[in-house]
N, C-alpha and C. Protein backbone atom coordinates (compact mmCIF):
# COMPACT_ATOMS: atom_id res chain seq x y z
N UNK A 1 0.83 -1.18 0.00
CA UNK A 1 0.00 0.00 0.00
C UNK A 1 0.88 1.25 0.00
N UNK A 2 0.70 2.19 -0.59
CA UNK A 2 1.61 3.79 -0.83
C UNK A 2 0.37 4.64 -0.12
N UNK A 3 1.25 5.37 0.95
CA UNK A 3 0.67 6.40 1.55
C UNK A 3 0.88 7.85 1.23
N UNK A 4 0.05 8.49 0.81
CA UNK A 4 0.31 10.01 0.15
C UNK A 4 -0.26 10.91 0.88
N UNK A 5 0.68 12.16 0.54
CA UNK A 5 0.01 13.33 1.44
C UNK A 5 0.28 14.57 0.66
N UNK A 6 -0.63 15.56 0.64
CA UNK A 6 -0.52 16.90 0.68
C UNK A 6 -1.26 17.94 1.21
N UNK A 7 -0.67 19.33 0.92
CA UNK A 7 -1.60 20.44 1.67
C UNK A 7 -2.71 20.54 0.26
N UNK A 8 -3.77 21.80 0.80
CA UNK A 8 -4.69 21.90 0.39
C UNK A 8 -4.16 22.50 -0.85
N UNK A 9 -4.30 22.25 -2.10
CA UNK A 9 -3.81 23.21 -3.91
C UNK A 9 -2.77 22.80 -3.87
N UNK A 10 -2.26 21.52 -3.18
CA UNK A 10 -0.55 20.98 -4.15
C UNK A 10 -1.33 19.11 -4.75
N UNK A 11 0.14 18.94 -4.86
CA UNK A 11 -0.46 17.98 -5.73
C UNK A 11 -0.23 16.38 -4.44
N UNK A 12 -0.40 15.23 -4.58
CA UNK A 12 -0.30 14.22 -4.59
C UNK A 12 1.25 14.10 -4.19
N UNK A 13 2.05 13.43 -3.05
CA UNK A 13 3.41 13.05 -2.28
C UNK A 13 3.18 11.56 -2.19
N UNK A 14 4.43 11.04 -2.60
CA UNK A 14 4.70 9.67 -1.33
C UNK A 14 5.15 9.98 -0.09
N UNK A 15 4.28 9.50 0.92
CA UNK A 15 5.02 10.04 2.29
C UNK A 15 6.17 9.57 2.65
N UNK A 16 7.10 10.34 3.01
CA UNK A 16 8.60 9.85 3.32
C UNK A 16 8.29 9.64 4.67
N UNK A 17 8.04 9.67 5.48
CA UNK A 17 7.66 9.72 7.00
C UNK A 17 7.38 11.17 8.08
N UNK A 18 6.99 10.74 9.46
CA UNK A 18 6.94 12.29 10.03
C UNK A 18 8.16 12.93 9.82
N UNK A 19 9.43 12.39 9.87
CA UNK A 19 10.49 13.67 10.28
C UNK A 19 11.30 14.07 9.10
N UNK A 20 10.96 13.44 7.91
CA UNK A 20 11.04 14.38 6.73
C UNK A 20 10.19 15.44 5.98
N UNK A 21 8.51 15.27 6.42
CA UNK A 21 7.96 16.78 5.80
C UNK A 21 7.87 17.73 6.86
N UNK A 22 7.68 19.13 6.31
CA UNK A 22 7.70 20.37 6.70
C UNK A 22 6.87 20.47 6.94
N UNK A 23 6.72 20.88 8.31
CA UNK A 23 5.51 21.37 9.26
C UNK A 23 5.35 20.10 9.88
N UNK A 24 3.51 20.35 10.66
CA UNK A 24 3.50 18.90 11.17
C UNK A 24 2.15 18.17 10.87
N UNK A 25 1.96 16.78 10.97
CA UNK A 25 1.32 15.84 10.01
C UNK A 25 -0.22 16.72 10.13
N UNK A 26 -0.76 17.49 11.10
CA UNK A 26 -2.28 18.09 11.13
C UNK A 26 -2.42 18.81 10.31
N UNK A 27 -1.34 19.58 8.99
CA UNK A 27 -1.11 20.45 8.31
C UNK A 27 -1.51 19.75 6.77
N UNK A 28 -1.45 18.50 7.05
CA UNK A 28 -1.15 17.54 5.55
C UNK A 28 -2.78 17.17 5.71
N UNK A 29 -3.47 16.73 4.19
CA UNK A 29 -4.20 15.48 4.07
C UNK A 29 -3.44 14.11 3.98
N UNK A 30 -4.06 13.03 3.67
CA UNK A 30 -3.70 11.50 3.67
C UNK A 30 -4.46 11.19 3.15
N UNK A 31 -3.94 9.91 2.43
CA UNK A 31 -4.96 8.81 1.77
C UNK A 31 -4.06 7.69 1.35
N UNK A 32 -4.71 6.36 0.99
CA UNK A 32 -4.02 5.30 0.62
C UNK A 32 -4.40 5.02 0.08
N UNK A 33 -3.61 4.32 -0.89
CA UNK A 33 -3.82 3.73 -2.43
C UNK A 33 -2.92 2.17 -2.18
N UNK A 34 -4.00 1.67 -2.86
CA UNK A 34 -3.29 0.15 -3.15
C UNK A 34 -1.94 0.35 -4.10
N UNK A 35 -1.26 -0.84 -4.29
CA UNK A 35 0.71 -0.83 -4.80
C UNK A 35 1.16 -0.16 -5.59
N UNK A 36 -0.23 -1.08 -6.63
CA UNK A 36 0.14 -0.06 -8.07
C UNK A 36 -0.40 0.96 -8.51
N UNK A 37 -1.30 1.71 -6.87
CA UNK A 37 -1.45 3.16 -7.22
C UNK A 37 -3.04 3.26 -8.60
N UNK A 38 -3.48 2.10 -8.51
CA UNK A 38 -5.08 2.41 -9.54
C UNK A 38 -6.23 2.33 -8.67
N UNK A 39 -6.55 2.20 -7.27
CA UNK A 39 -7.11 2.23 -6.40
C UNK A 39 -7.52 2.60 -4.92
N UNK A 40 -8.59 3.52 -5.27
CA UNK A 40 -8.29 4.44 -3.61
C UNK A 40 -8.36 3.74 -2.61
N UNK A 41 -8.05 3.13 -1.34
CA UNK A 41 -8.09 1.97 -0.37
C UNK A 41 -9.13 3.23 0.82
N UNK A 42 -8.43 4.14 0.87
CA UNK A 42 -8.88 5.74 2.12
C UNK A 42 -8.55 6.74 1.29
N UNK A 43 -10.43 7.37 1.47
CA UNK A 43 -10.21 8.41 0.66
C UNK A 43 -9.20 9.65 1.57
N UNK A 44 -9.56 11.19 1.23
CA UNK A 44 -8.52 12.07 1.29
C UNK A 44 -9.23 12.13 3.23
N UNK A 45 -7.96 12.14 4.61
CA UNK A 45 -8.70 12.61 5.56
C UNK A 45 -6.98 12.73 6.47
N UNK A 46 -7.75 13.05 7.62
CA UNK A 46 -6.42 13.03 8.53
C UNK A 46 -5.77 12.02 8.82
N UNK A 47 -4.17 12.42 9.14
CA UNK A 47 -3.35 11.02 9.76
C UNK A 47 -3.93 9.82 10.20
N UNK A 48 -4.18 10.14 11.68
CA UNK A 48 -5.07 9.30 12.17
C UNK A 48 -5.92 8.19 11.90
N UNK A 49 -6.59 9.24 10.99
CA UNK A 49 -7.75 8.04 10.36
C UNK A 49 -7.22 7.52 9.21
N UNK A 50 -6.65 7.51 8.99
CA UNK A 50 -5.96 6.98 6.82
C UNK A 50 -5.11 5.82 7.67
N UNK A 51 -4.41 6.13 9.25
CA UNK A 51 -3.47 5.12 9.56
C UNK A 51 -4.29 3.97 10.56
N UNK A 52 -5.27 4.64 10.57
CA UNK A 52 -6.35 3.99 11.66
C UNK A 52 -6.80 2.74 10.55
N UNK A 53 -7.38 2.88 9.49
CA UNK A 53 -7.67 1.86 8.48
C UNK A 53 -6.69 1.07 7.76
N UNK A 54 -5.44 1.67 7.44
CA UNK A 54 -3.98 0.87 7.40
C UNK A 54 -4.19 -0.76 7.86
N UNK A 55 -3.71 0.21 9.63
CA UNK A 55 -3.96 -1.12 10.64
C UNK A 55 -4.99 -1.87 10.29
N UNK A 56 -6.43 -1.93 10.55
CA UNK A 56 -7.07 -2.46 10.04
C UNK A 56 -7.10 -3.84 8.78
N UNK A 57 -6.34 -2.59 7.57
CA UNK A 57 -6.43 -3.78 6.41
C UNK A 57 -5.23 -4.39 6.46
N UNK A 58 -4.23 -4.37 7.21
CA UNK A 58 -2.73 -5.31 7.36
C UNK A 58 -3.24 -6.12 8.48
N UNK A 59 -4.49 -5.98 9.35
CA UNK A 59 -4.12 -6.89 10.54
C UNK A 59 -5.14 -8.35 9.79
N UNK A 60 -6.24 -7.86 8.98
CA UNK A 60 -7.22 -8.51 8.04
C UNK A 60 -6.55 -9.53 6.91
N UNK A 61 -5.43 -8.76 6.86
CA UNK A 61 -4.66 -9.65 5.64
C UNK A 61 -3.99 -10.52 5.95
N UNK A 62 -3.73 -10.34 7.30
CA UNK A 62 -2.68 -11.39 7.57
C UNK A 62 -3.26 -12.67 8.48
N UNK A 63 -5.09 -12.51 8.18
CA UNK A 63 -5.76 -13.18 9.74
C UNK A 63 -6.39 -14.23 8.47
């Protein structure tokens, strides 16, 4: 799964993690996309919740 982020009027990031972007993660949207990137998994929302469903679909996949 590829996790992306941006502010509001930029475009689409791969997230490098918290301590490489500027500013801090409440500043960003999120969303996840399945591998090859043709499918929205979480649409656009906060950290939290985009990582809240993550967990979710890795703990599902592996049960």
């Amino acid at each position: 799964m590829v996790l992306q982020y941006r502010k509001k009027g930029e475009r689409w990031k791969k997230y490098p993690g918290k301590e490489k972007i500027a500013g801090d993660v409440k500043d960003y949207n999120f969303r996840l996309l399945n591998e090859v990137q043709t499918k929205i998994l979480v649409e656009e929302g906060p950290y939290d919740k985009v990582m809240k469903r993550f967990r979710q679909i890795e703990f599902f996949k592996h049960h």
